[in-house]
PDB file of N, CA and C in Angstrom:
ATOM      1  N   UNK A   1     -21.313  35.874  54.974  1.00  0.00           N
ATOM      2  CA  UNK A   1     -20.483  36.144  53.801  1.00  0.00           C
ATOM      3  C   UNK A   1     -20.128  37.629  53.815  1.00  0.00           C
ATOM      4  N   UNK A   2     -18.479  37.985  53.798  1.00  0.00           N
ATOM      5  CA  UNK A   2     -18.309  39.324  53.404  1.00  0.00           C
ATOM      6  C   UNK A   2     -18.925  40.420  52.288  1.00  0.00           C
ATOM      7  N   UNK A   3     -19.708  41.556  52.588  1.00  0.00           N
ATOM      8  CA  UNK A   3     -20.130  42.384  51.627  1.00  0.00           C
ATOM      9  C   UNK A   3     -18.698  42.221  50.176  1.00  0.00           C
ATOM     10  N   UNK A   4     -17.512  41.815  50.256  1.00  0.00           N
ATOM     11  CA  UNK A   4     -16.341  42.266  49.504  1.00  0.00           C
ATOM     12  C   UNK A   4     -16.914  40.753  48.385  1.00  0.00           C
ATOM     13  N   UNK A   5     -17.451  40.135  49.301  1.00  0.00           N
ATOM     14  CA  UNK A   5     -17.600  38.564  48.723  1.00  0.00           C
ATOM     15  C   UNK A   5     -18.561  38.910  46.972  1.00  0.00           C
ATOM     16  N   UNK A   6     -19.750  39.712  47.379  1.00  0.00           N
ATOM     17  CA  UNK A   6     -20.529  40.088  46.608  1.00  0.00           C
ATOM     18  C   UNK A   6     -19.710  40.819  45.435  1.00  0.00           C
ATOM     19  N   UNK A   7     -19.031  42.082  45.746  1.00  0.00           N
ATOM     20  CA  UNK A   7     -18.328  42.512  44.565  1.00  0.00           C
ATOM     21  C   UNK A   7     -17.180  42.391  44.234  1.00  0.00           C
ATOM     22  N   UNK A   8     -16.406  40.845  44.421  1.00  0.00           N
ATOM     23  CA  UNK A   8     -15.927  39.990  43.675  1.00  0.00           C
ATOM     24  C   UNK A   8     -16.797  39.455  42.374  1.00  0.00           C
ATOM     25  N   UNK A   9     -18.037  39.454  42.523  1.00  0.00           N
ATOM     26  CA  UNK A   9     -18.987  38.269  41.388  1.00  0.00           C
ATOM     27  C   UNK A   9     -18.812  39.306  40.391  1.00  0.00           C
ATOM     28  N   UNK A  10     -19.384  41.095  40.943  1.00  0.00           N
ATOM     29  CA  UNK A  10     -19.624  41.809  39.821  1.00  0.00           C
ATOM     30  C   UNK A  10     -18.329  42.519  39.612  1.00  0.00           C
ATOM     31  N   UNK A  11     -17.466  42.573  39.615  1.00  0.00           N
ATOM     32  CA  UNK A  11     -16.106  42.568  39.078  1.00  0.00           C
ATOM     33  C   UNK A  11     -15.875  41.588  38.229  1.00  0.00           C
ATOM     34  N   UNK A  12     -16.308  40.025  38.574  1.00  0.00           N
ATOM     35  CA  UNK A  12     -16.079  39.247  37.443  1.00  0.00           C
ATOM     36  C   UNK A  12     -17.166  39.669  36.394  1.00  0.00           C
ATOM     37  N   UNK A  13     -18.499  39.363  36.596  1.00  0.00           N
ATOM     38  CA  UNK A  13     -18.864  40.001  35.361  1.00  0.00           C
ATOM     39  C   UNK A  13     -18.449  41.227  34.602  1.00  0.00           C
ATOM     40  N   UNK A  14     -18.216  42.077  34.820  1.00  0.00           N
ATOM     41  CA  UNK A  14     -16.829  43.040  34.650  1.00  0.00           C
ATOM     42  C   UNK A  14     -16.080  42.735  33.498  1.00  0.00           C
ATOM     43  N   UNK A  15     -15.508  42.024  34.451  1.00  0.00           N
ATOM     44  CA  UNK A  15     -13.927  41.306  33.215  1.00  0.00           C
ATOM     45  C   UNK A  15     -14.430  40.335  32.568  1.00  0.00           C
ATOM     46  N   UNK A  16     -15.404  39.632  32.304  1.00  0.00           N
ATOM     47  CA  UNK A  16     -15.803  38.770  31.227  1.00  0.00           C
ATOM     48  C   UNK A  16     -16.217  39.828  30.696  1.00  0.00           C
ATOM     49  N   UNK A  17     -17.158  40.704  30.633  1.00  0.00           N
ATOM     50  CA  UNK A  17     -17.907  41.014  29.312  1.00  0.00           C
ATOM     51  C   UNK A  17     -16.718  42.259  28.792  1.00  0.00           C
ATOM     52  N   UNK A  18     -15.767  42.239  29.158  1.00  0.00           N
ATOM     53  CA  UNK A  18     -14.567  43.237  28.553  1.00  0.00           C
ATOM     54  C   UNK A  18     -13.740  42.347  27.569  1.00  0.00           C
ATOM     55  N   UNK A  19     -14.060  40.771  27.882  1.00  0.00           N
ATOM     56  CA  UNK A  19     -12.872  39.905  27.517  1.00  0.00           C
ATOM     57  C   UNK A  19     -13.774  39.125  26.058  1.00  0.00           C
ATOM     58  N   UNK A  20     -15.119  39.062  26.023  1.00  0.00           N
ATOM     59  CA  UNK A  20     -16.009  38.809  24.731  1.00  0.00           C
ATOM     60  C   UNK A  20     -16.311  39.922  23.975  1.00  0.00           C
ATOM     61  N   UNK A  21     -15.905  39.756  22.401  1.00  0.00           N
ATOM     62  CA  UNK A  21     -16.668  40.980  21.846  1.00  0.00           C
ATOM     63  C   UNK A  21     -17.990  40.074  20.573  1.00  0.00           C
ATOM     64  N   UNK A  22     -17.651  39.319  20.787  1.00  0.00           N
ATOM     65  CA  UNK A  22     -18.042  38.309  19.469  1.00  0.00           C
ATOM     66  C   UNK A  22     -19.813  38.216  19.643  1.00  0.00           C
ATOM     67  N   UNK A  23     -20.081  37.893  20.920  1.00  0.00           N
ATOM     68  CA  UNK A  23     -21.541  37.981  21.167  1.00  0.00           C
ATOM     69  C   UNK A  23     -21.757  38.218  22.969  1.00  0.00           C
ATOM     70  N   UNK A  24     -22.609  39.171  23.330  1.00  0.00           N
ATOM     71  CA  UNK A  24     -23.063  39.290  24.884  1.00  0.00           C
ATOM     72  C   UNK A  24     -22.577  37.789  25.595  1.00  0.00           C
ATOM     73  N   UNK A  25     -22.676  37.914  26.945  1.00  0.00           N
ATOM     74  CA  UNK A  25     -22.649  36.516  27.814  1.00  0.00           C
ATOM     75  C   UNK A  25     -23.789  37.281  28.778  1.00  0.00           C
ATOM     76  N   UNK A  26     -24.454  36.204  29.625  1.00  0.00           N
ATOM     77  CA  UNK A  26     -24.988  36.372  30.191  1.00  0.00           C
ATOM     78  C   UNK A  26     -23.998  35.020  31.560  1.00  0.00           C
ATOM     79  N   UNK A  27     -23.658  36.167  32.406  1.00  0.00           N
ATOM     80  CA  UNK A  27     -23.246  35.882  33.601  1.00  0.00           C
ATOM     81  C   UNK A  27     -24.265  35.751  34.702  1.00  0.00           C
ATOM     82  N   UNK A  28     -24.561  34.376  35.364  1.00  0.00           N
ATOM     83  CA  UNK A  28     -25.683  34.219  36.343  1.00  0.00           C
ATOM     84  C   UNK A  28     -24.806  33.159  37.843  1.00  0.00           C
ATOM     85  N   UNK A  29     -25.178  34.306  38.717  1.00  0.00           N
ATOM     86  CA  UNK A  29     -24.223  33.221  40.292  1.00  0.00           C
ATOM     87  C   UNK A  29     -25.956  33.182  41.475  1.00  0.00           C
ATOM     88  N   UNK A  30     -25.821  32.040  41.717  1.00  0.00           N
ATOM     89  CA  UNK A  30     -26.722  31.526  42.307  1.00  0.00           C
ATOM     90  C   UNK A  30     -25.906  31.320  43.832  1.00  0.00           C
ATOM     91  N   UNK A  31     -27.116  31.898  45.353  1.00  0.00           N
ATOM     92  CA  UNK A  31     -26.442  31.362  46.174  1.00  0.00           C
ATOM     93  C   UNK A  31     -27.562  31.173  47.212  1.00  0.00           C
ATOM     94  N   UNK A  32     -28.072  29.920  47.318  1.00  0.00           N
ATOM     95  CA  UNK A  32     -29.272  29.821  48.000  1.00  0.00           C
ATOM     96  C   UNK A  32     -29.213  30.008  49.296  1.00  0.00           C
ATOM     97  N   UNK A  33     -30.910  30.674  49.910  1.00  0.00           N
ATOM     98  CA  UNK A  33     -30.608  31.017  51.472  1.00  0.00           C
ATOM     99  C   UNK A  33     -30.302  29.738  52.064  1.00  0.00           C
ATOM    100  N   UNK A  34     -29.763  29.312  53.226  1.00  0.00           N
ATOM    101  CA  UNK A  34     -29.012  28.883  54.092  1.00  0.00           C
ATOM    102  C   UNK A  34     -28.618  27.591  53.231  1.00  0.00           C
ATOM    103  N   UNK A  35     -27.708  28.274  52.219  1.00  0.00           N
ATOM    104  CA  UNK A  35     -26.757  26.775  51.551  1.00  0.00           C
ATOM    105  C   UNK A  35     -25.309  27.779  51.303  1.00  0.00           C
ATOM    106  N   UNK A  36     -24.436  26.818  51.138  1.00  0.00           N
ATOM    107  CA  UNK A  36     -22.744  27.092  51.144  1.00  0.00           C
ATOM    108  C   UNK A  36     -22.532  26.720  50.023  1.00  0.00           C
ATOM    109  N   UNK A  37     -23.771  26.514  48.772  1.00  0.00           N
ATOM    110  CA  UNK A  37     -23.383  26.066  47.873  1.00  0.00           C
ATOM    111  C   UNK A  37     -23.518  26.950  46.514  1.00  0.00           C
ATOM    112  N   UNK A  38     -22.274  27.603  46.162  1.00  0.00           N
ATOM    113  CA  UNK A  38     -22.593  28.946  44.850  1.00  0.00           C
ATOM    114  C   UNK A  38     -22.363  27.731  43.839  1.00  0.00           C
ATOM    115  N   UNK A  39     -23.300  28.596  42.506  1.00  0.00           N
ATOM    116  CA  UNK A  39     -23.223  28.361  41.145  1.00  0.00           C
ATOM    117  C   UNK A  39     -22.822  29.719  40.344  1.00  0.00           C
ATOM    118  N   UNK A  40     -22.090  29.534  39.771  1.00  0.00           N
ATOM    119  CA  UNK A  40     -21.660  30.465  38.790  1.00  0.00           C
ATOM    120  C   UNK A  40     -21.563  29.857  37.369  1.00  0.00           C
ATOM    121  N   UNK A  41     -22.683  30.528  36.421  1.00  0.00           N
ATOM    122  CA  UNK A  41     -22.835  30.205  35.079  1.00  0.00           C
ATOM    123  C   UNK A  41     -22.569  31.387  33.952  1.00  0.00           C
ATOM    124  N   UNK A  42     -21.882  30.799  33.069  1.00  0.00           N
ATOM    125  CA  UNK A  42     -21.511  31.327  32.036  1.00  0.00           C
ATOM    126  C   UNK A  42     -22.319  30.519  30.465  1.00  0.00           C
ATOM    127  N   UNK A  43     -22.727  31.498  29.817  1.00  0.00           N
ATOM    128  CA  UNK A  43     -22.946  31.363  28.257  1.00  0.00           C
ATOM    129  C   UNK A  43     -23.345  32.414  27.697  1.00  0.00           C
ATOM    130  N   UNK A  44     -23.890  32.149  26.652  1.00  0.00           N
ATOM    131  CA  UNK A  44     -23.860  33.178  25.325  1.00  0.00           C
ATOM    132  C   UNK A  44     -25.310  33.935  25.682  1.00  0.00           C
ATOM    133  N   UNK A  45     -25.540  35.270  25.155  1.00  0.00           N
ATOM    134  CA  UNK A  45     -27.005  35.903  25.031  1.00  0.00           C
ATOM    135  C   UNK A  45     -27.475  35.313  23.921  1.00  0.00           C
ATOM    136  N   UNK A  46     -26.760  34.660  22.919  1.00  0.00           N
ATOM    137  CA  UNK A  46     -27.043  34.786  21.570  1.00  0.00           C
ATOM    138  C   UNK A  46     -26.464  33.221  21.142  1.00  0.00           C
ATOM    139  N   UNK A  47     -27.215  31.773  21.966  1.00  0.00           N
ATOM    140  CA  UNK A  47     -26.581  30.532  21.940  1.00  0.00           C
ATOM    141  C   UNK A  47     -26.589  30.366  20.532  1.00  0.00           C
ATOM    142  N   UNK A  48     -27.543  30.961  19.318  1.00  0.00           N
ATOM    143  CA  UNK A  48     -27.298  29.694  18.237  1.00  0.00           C
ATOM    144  C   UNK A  48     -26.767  30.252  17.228  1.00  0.00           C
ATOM    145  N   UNK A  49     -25.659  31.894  17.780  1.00  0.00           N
ATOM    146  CA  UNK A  49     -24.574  32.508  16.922  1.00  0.00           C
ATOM    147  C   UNK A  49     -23.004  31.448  16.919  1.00  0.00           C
ATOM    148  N   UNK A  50     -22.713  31.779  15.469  1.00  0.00           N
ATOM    149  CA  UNK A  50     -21.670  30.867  15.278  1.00  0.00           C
ATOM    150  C   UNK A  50     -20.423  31.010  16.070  1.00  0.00           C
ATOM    151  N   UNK A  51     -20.542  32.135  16.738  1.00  0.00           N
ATOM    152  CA  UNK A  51     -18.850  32.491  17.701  1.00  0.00           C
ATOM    153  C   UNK A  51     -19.617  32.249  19.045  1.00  0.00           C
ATOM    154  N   UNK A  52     -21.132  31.424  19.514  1.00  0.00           N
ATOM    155  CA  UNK A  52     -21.266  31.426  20.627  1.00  0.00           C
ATOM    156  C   UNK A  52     -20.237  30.491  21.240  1.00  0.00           C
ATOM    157  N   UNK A  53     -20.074  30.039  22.849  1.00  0.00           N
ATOM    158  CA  UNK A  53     -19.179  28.884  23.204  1.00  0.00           C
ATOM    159  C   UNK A  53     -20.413  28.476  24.098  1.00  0.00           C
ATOM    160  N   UNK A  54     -20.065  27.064  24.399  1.00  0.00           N
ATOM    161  CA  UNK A  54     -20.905  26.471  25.179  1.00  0.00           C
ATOM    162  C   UNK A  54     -21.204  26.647  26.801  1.00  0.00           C
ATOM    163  N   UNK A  55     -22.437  26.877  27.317  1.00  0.00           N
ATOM    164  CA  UNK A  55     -22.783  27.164  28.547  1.00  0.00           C
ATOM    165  C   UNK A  55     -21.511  26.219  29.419  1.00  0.00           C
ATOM    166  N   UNK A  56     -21.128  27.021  30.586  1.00  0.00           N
ATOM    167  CA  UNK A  56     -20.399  26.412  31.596  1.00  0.00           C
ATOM    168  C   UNK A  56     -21.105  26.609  32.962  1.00  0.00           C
ATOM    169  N   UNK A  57     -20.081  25.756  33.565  1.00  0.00           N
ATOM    170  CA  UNK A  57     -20.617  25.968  35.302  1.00  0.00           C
ATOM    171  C   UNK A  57     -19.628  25.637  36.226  1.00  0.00           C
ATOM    172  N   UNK A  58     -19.880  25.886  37.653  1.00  0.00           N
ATOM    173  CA  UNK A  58     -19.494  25.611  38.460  1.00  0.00           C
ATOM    174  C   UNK A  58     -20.615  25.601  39.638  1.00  0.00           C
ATOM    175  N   UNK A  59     -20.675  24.276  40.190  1.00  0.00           N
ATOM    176  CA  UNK A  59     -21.358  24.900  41.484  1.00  0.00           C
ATOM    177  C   UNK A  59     -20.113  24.260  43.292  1.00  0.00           C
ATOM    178  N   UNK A  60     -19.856  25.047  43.592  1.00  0.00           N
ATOM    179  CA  UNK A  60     -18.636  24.632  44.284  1.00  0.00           C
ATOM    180  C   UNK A  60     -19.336  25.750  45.874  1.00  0.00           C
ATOM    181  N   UNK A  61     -18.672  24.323  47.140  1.00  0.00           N
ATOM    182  CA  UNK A  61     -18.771  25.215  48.551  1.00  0.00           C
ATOM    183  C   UNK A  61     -17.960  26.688  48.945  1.00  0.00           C
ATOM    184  N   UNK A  62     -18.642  27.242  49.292  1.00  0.00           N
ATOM    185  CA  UNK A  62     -17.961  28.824  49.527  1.00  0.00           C
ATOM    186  C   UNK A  62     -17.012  28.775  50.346  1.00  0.00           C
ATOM    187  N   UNK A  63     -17.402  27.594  51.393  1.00  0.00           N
ATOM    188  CA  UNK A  63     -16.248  27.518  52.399  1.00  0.00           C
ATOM    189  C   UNK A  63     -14.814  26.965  51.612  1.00  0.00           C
ATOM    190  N   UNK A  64     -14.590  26.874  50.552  1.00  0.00           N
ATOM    191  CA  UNK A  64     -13.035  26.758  49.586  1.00  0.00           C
ATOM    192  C   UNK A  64     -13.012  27.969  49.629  1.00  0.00           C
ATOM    193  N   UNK A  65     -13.311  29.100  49.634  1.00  0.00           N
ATOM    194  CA  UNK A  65     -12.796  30.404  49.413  1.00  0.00           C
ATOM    195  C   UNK A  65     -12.346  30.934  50.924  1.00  0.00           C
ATOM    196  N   UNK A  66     -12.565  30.476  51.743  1.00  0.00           N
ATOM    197  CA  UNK A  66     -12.619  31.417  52.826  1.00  0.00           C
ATOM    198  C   UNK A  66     -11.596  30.545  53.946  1.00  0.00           C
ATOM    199  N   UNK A  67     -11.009  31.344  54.842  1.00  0.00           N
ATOM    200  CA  UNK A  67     -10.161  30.678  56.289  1.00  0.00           C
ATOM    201  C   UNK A  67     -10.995  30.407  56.742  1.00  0.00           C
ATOM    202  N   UNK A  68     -10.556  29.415  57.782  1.00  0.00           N
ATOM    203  CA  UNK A  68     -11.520  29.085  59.291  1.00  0.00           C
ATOM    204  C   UNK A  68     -12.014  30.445  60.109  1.00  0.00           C
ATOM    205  N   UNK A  69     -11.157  31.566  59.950  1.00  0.00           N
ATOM    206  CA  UNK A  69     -11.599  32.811  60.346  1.00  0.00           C
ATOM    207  C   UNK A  69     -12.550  33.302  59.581  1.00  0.00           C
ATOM    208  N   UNK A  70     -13.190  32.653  58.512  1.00  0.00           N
ATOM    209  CA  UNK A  70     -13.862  33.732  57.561  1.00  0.00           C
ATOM    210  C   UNK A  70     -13.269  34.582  56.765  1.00  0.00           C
ATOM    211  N   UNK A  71     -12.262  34.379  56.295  1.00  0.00           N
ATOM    212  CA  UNK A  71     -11.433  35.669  55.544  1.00  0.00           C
ATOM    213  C   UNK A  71     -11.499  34.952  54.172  1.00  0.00           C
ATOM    214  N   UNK A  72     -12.130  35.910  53.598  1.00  0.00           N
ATOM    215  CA  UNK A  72     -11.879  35.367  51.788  1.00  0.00           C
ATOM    216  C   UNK A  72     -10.616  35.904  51.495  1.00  0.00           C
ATOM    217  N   UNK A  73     -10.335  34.263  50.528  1.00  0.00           N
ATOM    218  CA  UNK A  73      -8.555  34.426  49.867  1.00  0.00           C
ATOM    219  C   UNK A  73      -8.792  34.693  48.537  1.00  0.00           C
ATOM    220  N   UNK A  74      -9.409  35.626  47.818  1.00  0.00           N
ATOM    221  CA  UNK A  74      -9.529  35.786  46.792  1.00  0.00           C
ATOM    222  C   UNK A  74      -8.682  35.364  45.629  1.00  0.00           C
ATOM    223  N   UNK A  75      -7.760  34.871  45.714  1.00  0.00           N
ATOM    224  CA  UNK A  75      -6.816  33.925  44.973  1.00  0.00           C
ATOM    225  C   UNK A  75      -7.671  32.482  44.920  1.00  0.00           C
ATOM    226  N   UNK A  76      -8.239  32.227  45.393  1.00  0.00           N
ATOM    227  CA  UNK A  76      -8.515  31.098  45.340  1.00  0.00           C
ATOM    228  C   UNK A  76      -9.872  31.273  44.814  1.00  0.00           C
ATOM    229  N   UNK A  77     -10.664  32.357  45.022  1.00  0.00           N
ATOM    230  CA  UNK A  77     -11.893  32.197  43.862  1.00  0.00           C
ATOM    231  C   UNK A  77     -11.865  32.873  42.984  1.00  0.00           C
ATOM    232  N   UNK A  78     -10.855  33.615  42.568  1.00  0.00           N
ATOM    233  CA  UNK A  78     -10.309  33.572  41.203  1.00  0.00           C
ATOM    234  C   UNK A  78      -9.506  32.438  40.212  1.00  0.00           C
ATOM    235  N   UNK A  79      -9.028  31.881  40.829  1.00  0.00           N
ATOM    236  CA  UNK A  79      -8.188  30.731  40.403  1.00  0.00           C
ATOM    237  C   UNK A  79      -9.697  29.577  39.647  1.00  0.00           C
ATOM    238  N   UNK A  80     -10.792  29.631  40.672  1.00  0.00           N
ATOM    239  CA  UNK A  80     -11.981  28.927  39.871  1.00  0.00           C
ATOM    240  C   UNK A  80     -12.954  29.707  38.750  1.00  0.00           C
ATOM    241  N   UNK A  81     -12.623  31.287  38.685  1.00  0.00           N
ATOM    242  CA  UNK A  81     -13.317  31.874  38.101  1.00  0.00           C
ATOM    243  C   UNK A  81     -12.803  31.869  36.331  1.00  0.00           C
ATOM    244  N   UNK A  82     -11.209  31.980  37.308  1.00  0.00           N
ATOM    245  CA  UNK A  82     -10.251  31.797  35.729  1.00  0.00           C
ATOM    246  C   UNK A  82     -10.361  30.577  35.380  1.00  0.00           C
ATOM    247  N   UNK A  83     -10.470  29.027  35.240  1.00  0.00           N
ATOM    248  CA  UNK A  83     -10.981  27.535  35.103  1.00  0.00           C
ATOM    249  C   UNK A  83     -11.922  27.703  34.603  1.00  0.00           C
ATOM    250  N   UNK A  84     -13.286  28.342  34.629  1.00  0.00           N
ATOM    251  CA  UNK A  84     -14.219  28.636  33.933  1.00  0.00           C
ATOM    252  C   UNK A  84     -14.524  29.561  33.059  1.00  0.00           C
ATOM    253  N   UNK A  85     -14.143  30.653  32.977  1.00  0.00           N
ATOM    254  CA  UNK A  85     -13.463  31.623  31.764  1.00  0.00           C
ATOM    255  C   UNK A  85     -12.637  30.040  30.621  1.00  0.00           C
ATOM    256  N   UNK A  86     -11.604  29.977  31.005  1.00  0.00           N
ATOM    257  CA  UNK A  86     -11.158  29.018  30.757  1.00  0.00           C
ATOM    258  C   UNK A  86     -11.717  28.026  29.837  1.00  0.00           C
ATOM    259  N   UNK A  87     -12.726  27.771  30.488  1.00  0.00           N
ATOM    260  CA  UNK A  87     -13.479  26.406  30.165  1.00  0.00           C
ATOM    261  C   UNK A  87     -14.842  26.822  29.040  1.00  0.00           C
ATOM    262  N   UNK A  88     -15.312  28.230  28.815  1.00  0.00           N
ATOM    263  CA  UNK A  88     -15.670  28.596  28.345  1.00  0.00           C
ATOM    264  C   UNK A  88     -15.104  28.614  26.954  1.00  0.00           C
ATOM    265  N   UNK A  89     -14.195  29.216  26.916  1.00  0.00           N
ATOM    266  CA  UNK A  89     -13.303  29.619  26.020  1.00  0.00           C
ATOM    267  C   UNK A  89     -12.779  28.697  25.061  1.00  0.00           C
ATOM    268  N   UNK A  90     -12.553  27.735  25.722  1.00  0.00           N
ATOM    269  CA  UNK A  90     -11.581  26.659  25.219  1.00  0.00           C
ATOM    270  C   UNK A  90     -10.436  27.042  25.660  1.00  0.00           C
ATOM    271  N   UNK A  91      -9.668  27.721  26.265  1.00  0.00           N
ATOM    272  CA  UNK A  91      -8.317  28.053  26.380  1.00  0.00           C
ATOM    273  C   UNK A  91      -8.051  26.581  27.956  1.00  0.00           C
ATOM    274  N   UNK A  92      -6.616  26.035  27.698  1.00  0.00           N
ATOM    275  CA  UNK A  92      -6.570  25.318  28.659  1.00  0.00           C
ATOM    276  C   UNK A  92      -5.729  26.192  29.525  1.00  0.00           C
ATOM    277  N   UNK A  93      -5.382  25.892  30.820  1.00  0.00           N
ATOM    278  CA  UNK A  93      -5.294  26.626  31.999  1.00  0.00           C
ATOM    279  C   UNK A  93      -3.547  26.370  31.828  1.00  0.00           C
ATOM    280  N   UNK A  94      -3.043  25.144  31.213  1.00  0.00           N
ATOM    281  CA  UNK A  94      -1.734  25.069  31.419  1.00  0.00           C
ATOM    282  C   UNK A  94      -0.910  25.667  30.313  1.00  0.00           C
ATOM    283  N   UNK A  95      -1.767  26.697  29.630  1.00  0.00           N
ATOM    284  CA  UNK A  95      -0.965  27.782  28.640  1.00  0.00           C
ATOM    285  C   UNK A  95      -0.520  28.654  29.027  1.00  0.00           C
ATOM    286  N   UNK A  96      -0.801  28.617  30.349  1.00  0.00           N
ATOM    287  CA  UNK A  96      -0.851  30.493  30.828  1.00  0.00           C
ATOM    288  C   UNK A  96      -0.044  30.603  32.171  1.00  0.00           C
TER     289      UNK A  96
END
């Protein structure tokens, strides 16, 4: 996995916690040794505040992000990062 791969995640945590003011999130990406399989979770610091939103997820193969060369298309794991922002939120994806 590209070192660039890694600070893609903390760039997204980044832009989520710029994009909540209502209560903390706690942003957690899971990527086990020799698996292709990331989790990226989203929810509240503060689940049983009334502006919390409900925990989300994704756990999706890394190899969708990347060419047969190995080149991450970062469009494309943004495109799942924004779906889960998204999905967090309540906002649907075909507003935007």
């Amino acid at each position: 996995i590209s070192p660039n791969f890694h600070e893609l995640f903390f760039s997204c945590a980044l832009l989520m916690q710029g994009s909540f003011n209502s209560t903390g999130l706690v942003i957690s990406s899971k990527l086990p040794r020799f698996s292709d399989m990331y989790t990226l979770s989203i929810s509240s610091s503060e689940p049983k505040s009334i502006s919390a939103g409900k925990p989300v997820q994704f756990t999706k193969s890394v190899t969708k992000w990347f060419t047969k060369d190995g080149i991450l298309v970062e469009g494309l794991f943004w495109k799942d990062v924004n779906g889960l922002i998204n999905q967090y939120t309540g906002e649907s994806s075909k507003n935007k």
